[in-house]
C-alpha atoms as a PDB file:
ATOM      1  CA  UNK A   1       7.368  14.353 -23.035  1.00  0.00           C
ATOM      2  CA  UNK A   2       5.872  11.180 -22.689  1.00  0.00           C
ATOM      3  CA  UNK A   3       3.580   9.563 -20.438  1.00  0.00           C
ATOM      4  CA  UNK A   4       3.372   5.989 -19.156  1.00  0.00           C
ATOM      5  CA  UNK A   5       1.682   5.311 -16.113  1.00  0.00           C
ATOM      6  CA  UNK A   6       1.692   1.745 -15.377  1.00  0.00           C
ATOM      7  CA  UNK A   7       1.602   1.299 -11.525  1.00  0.00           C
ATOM      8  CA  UNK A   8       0.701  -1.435  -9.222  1.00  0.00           C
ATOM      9  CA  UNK A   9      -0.813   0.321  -6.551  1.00  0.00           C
ATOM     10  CA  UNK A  10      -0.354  -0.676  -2.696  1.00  0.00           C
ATOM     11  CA  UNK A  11      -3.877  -2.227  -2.421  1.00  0.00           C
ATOM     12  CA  UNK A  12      -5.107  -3.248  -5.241  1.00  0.00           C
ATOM     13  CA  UNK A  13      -3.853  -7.139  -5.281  1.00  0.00           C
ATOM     14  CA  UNK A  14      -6.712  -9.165  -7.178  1.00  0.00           C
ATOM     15  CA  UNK A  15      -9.078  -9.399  -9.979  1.00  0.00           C
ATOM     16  CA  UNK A  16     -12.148  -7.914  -8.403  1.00  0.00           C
ATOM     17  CA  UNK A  17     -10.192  -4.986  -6.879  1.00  0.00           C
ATOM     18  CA  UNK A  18      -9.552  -7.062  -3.323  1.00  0.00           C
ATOM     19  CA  UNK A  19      -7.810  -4.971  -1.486  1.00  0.00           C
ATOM     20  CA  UNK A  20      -4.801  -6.108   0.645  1.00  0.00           C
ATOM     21  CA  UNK A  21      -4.754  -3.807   3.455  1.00  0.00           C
ATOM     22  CA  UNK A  22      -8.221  -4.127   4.035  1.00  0.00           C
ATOM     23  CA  UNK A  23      -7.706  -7.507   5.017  1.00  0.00           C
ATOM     24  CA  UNK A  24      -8.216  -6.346   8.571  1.00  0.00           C
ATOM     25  CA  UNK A  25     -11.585  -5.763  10.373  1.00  0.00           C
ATOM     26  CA  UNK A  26     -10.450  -1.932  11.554  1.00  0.00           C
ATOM     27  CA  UNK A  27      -7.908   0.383   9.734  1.00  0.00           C
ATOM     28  CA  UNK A  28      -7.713   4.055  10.335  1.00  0.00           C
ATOM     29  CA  UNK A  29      -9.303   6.855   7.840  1.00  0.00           C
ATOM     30  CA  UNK A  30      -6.106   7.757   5.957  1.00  0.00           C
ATOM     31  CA  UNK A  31      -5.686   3.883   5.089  1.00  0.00           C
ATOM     32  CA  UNK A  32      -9.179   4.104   4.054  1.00  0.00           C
ATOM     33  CA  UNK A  33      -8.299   7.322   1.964  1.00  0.00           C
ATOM     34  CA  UNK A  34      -5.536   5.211   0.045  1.00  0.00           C
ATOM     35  CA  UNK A  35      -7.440   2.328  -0.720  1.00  0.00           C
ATOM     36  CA  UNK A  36     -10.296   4.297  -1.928  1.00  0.00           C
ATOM     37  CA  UNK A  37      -7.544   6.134  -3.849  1.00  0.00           C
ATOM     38  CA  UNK A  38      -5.616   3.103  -5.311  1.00  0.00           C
ATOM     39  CA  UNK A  39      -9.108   2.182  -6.420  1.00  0.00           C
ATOM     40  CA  UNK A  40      -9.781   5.236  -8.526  1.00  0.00           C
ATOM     41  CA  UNK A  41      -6.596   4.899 -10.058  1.00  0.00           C
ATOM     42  CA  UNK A  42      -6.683   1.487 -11.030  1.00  0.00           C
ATOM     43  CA  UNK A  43      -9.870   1.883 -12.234  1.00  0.00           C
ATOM     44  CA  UNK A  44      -8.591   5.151 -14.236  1.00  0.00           C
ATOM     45  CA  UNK A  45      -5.361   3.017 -15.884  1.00  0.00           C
ATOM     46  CA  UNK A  46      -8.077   0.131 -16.844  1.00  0.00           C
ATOM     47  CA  UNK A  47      -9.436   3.304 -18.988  1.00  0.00           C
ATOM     48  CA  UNK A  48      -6.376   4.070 -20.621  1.00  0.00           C
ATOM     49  CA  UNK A  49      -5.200   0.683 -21.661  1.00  0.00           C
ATOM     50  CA  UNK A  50      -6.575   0.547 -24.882  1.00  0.00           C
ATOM     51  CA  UNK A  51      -4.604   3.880 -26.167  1.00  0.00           C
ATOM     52  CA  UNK A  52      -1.567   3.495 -23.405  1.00  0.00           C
ATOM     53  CA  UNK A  53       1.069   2.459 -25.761  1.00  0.00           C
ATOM     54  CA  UNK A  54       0.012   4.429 -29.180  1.00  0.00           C
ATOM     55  CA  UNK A  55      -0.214   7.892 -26.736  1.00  0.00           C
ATOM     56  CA  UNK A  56       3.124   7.066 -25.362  1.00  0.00           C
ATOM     57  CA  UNK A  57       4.627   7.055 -28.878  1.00  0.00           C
ATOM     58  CA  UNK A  58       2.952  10.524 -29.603  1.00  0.00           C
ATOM     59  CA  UNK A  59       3.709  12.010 -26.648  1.00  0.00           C
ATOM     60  CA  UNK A  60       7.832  10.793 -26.286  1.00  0.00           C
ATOM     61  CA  UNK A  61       8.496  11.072 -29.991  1.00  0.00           C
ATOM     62  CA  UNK A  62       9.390   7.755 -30.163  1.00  0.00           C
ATOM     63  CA  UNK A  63      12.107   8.810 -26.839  1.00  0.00           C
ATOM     64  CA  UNK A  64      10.241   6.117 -24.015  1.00  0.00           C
ATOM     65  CA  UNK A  65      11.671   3.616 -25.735  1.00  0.00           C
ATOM     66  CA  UNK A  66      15.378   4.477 -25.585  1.00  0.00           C
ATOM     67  CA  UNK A  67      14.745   5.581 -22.098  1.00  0.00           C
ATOM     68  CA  UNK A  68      13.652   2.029 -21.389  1.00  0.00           C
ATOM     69  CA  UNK A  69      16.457   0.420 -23.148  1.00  0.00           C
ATOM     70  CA  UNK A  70      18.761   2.142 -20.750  1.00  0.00           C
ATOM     71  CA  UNK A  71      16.990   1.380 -17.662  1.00  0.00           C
ATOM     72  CA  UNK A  72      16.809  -2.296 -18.268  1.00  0.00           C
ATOM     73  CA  UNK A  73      20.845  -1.811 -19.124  1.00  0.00           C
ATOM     74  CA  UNK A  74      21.425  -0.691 -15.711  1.00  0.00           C
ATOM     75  CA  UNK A  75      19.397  -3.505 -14.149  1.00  0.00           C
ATOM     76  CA  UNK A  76      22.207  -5.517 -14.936  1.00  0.00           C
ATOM     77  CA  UNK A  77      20.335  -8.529 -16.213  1.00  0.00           C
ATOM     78  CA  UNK A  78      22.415 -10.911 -17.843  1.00  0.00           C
ATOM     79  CA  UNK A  79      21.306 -14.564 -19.371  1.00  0.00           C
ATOM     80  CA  UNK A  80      20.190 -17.107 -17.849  1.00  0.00           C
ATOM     81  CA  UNK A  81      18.645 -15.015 -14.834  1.00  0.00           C
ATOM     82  CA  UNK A  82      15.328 -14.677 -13.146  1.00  0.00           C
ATOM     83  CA  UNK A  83      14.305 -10.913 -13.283  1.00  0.00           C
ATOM     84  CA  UNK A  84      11.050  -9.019 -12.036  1.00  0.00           C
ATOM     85  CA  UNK A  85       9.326  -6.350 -13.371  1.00  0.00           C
ATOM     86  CA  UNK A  86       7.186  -4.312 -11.336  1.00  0.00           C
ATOM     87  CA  UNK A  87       4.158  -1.999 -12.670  1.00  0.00           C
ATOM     88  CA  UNK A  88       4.537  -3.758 -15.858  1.00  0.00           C
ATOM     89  CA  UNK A  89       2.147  -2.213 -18.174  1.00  0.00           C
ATOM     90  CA  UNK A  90       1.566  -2.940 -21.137  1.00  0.00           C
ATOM     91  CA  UNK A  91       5.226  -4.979 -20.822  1.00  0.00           C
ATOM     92  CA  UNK A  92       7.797  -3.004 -22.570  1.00  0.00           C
ATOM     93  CA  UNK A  93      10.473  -3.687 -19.964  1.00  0.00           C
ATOM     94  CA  UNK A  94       9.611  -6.884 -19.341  1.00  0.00           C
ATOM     95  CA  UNK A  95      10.100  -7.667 -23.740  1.00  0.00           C
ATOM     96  CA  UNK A  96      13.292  -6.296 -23.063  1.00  0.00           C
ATOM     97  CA  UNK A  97      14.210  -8.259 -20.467  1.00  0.00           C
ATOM     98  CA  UNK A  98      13.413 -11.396 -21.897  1.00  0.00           C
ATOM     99  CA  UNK A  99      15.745 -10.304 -24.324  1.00  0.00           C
ATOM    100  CA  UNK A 100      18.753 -10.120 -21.918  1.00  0.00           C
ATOM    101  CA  UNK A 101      18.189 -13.082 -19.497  1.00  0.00           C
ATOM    102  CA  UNK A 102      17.637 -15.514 -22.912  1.00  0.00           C
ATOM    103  CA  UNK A 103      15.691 -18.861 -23.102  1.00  0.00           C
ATOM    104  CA  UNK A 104      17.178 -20.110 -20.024  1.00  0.00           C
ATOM    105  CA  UNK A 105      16.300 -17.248 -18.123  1.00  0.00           C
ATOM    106  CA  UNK A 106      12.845 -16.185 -16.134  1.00  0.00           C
ATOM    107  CA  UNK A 107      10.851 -12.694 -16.255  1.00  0.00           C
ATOM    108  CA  UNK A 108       8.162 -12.107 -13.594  1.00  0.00           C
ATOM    109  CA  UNK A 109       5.427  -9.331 -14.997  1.00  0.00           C
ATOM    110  CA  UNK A 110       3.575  -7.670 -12.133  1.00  0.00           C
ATOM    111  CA  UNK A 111       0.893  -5.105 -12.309  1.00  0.00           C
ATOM    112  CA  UNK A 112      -2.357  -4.562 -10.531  1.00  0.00           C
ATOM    113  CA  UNK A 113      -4.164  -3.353 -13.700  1.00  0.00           C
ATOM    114  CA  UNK A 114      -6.135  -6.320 -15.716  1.00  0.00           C
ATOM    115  CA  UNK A 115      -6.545  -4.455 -18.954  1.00  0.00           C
ATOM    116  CA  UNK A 116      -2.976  -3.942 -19.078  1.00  0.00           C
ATOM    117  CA  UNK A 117      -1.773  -7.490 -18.155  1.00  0.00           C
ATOM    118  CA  UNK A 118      -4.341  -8.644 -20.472  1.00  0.00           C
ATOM    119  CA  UNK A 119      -3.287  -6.376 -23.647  1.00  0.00           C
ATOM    120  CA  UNK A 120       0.974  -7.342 -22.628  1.00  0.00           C
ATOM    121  CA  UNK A 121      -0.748 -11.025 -23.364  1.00  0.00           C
ATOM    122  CA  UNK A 122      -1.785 -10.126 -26.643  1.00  0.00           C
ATOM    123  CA  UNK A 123       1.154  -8.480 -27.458  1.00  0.00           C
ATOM    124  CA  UNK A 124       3.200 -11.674 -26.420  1.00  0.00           C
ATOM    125  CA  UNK A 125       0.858 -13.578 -28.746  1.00  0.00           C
ATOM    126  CA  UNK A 126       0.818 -11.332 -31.779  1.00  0.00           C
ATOM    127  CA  UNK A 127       5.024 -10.494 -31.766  1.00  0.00           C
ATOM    128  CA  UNK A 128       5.881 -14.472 -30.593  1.00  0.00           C
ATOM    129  CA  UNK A 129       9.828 -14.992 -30.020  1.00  0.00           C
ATOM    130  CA  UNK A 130      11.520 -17.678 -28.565  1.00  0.00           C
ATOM    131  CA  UNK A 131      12.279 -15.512 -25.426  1.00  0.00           C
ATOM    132  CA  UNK A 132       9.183 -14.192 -25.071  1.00  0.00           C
ATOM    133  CA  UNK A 133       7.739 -18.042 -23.952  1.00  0.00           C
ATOM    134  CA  UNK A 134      10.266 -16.862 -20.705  1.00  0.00           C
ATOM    135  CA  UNK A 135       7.679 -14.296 -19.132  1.00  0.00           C
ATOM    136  CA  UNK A 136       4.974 -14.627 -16.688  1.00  0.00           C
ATOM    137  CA  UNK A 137       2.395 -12.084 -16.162  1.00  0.00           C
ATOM    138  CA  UNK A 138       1.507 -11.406 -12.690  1.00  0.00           C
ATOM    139  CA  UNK A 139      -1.553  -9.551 -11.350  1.00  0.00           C
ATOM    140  CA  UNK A 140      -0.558  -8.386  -7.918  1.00  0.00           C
ATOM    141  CA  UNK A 141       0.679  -5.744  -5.098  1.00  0.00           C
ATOM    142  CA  UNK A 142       3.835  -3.929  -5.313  1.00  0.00           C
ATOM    143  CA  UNK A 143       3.742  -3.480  -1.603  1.00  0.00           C
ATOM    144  CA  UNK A 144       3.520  -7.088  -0.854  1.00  0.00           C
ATOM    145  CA  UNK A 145       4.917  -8.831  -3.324  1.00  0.00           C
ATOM    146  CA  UNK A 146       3.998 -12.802  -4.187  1.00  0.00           C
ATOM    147  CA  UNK A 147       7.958 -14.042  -3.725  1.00  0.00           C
ATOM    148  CA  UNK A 148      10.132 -15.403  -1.561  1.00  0.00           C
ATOM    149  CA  UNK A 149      13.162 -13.213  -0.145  1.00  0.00           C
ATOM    150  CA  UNK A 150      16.382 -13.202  -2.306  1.00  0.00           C
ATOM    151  CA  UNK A 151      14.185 -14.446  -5.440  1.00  0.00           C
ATOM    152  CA  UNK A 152      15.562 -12.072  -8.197  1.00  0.00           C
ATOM    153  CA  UNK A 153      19.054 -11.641 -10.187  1.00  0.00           C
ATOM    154  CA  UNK A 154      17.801  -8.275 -10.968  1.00  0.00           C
ATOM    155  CA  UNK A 155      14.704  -5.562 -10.798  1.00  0.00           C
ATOM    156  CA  UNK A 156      13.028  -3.152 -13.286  1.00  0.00           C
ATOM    157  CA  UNK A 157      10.247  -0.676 -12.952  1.00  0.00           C
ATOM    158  CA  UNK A 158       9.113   1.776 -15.285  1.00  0.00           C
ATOM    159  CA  UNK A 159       6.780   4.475 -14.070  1.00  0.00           C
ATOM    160  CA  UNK A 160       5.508   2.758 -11.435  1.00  0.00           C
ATOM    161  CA  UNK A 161       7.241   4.247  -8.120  1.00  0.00           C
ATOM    162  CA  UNK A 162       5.656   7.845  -8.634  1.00  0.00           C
ATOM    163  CA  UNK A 163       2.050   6.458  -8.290  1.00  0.00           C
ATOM    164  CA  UNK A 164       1.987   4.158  -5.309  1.00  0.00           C
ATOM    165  CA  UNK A 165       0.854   4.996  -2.342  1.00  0.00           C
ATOM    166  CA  UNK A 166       3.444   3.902   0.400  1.00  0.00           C
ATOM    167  CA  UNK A 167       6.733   4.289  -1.963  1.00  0.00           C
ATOM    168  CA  UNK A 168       9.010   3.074   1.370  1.00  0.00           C
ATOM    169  CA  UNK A 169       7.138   0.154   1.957  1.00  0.00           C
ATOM    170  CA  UNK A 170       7.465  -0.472  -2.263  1.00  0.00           C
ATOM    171  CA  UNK A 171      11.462  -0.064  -1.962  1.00  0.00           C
ATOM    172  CA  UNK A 172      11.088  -2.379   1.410  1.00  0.00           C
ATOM    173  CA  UNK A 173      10.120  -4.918  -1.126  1.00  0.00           C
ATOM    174  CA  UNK A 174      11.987  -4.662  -3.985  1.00  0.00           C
ATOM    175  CA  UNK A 175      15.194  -4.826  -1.143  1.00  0.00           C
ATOM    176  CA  UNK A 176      13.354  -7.958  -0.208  1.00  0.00           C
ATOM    177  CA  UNK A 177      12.946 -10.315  -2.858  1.00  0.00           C
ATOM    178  CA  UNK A 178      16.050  -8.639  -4.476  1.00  0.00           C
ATOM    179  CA  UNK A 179      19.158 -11.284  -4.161  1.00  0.00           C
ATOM    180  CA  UNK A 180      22.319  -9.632  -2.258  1.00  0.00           C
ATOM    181  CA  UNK A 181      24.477  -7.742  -4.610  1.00  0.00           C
ATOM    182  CA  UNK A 182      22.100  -7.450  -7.520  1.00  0.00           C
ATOM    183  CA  UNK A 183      20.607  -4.356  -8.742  1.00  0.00           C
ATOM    184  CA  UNK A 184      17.089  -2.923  -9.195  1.00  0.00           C
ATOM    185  CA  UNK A 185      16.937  -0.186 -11.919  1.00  0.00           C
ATOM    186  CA  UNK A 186      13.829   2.422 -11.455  1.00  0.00           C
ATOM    187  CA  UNK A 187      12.506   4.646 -14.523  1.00  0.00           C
ATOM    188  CA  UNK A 188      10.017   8.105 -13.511  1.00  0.00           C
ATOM    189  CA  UNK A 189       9.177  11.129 -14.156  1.00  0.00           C
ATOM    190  CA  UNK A 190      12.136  13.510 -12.624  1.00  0.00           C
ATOM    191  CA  UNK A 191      10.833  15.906 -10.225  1.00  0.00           C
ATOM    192  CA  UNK A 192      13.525  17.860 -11.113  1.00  0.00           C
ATOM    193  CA  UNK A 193      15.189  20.838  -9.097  1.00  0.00           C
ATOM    194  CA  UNK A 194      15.923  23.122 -11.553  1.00  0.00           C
ATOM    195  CA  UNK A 195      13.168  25.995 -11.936  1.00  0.00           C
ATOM    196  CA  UNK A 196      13.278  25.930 -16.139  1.00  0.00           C
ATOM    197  CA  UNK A 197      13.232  21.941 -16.204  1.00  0.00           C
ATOM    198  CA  UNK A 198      10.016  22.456 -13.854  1.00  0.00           C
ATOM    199  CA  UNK A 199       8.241  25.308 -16.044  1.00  0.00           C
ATOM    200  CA  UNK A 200       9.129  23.445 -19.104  1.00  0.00           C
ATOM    201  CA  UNK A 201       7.476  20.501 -18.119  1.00  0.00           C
ATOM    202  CA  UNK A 202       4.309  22.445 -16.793  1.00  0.00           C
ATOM    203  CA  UNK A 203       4.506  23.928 -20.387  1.00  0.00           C
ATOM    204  CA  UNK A 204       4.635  20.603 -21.938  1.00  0.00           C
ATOM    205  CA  UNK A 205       1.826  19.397 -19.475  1.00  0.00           C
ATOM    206  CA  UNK A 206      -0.894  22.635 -20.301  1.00  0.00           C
ATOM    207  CA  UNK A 207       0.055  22.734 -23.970  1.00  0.00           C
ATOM    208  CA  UNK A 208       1.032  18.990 -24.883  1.00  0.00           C
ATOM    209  CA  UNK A 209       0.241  16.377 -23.116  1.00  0.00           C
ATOM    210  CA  UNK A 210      -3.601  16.834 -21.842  1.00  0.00           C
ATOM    211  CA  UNK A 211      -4.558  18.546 -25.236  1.00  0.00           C
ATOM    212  CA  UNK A 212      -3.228  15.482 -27.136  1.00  0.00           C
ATOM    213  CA  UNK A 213      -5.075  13.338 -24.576  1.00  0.00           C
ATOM    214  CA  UNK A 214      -8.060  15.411 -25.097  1.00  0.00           C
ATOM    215  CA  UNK A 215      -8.104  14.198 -28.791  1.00  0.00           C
ATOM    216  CA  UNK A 216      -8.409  10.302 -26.947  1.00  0.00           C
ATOM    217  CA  UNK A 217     -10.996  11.400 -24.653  1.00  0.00           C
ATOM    218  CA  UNK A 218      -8.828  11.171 -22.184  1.00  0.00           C
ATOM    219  CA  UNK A 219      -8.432  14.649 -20.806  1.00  0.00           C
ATOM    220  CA  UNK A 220      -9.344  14.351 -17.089  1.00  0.00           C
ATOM    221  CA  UNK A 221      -7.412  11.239 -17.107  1.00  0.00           C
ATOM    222  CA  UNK A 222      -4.129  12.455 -18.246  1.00  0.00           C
ATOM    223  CA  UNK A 223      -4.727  15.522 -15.802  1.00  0.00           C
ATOM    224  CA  UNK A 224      -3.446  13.016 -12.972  1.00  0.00           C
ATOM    225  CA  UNK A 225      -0.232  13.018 -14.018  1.00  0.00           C
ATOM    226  CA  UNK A 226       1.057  16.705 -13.193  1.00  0.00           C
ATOM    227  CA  UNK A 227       0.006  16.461  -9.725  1.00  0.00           C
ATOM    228  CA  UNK A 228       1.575  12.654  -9.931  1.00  0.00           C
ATOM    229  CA  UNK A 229       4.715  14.623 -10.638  1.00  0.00           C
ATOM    230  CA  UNK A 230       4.354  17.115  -8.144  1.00  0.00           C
ATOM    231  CA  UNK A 231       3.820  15.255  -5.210  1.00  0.00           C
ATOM    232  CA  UNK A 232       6.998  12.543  -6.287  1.00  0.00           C
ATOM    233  CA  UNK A 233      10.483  12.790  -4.644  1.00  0.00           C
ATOM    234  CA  UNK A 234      13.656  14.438  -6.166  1.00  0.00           C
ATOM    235  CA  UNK A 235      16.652  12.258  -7.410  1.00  0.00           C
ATOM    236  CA  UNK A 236      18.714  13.277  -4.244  1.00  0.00           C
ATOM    237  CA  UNK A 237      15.449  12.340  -1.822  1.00  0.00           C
ATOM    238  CA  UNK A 238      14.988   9.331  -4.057  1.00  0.00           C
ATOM    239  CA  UNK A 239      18.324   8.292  -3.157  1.00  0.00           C
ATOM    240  CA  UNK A 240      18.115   9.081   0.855  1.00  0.00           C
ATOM    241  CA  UNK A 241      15.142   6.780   0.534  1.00  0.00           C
ATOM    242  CA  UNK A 242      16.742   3.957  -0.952  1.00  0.00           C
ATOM    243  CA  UNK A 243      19.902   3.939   1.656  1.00  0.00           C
ATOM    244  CA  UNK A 244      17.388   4.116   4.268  1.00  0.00           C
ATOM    245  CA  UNK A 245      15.390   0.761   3.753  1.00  0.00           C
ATOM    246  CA  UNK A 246      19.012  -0.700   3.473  1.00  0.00           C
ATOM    247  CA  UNK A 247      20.469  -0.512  -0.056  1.00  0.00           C
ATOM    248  CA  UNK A 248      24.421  -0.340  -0.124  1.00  0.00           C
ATOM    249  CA  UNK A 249      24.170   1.693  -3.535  1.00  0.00           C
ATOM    250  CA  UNK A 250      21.677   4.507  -4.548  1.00  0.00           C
ATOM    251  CA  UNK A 251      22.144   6.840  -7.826  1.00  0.00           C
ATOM    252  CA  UNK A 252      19.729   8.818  -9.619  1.00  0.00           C
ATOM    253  CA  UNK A 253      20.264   9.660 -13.000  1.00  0.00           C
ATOM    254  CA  UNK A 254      18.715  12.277 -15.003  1.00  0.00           C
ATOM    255  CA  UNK A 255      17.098  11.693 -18.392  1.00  0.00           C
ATOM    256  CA  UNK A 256      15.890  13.469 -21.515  1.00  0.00           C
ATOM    257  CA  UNK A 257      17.048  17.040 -20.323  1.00  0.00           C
ATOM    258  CA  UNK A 258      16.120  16.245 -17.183  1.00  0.00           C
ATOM    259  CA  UNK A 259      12.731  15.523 -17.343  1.00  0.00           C
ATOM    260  CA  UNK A 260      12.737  11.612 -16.795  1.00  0.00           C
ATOM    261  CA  UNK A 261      14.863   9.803 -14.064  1.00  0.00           C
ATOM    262  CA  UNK A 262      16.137   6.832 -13.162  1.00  0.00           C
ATOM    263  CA  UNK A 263      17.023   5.301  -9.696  1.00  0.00           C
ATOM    264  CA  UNK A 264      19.903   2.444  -9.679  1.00  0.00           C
ATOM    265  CA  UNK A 265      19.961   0.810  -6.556  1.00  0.00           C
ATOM    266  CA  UNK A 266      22.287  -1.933  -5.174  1.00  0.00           C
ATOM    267  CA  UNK A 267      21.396  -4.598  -2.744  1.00  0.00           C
END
């Protein structure tokens, strides 16, 4: 089991931690809750930056990868097209991408996390392509995005969806700014239904993924992610959710035995 948590979080929308939805002068306590929330957890995948794509490897085998591949398959990018990619990370998908949509093509990088935009630079600079001079890194908010409606040919996010705070209002976007008849291709954790799927991956959680962590000093960090998991939608719910901010198409596919997901929705 792996575990990549790149998220751009609902309120956290500029360098200093600005928050969007505290724009306004009055906002009720459970708005207050998630902003003081998003800030913990950006400031918690700042942390993690630095080991984020080595612990990924050691904790997928190698598997996050070929996960990825698939989900930026189903995004249908093709070349020559301008693609986003939300919760960006460290910029896996968003290499990939510039793969598929070529030289003449555009990738948009957005995450709310600095350290991770900033090490996805490096990366760009250290493992320079042709392609790769195609991608923009964005530092922004998932839940209200920087583009124009009908913007993108096509939409990738990988492990992002689980960890923001209003994941409606996050689909409401990516609907948005998605161009009619184009897809958006969503990679997660599977909160799956299936009682030895779920005790395997509390297994791997306990016995795996926090001890390995541990090793990283990053035990209490790495702790998020089983109650991440816990509190995220099922494929079939992640589907409902989808139709209901107006995509034509929603499938959920399961990965990796069933312990990774990933939503294909159709504009």
């Amino acid at each position: 089991m792996m575990l990549m948590m790149s998220m751009t979080m609902a309120a956290a929308s500029s360098l200093g931690g600005i928050i969007s939805s505290a724009a306004s002068s009055s906002f009720s306590s459970s708005s207050r809750a998630s902003i003081q929330c998003s800030m913990e957890r950006q400031a918690l995948f700042n942390r993690i930056a630095p080991v984020y794509d080595g612990l990924n490897d050691v904790l997928s085998l190698g598997q996050h990868r070929l996960w990825k591949r698939m989900s930026v398959t189903w995004s249908g990018a093709k070349k020559g097209d301008s693609v986003l990619d939300l919760c960006c990370g460290s910029g896996d998908l968003a290499f990939l991408l510039s793969h598929y949509v070529g030289l003449h093509g555009q990738v948009s990088a957005l995450d709310f996390s600095s350290d991770q935009l900033s090490i996805a630079s490096s990366r760009q600079e250290l493992n320079w392509k042709a392609c790769y001079d195609n991608i923009k890194w964005i530092e922004g908010d998932a839940l209200d995005l920087p583009f124009p409606s009908s913007s993108f040919d096509a939409i990738t996010m990988g492990y992002g969806l689980r960890n923001l705070v209003d994941r409606k209002k996050a689909l409401q976007e990516i609907f948005r700014v998605l161009k009619p008849g184009s897809r958006a291709s969503i990679l997660d954790f599977n909160k799956s239904t299936s009682a030895i799927a779920k005790m395997f991956r509390v297994w791997m959680m306990d016995n795996v993924v926090v001890p390995v962590a541990s090793t990283y000093g990053l035990a209490d960090e790495y702790r998020y992610l089983r109650d991440s998991i816990n509190d995220f939608l099922t494929g079939k719910e992640l589907e409902e959710l989808a139709r209901g901010v107006g995509f034509n198409k929603a499938k959920h596919y399961e990965l990796g035995g069933g312990l990774m997901g990933n939503l294909v929705v159709t504009k």
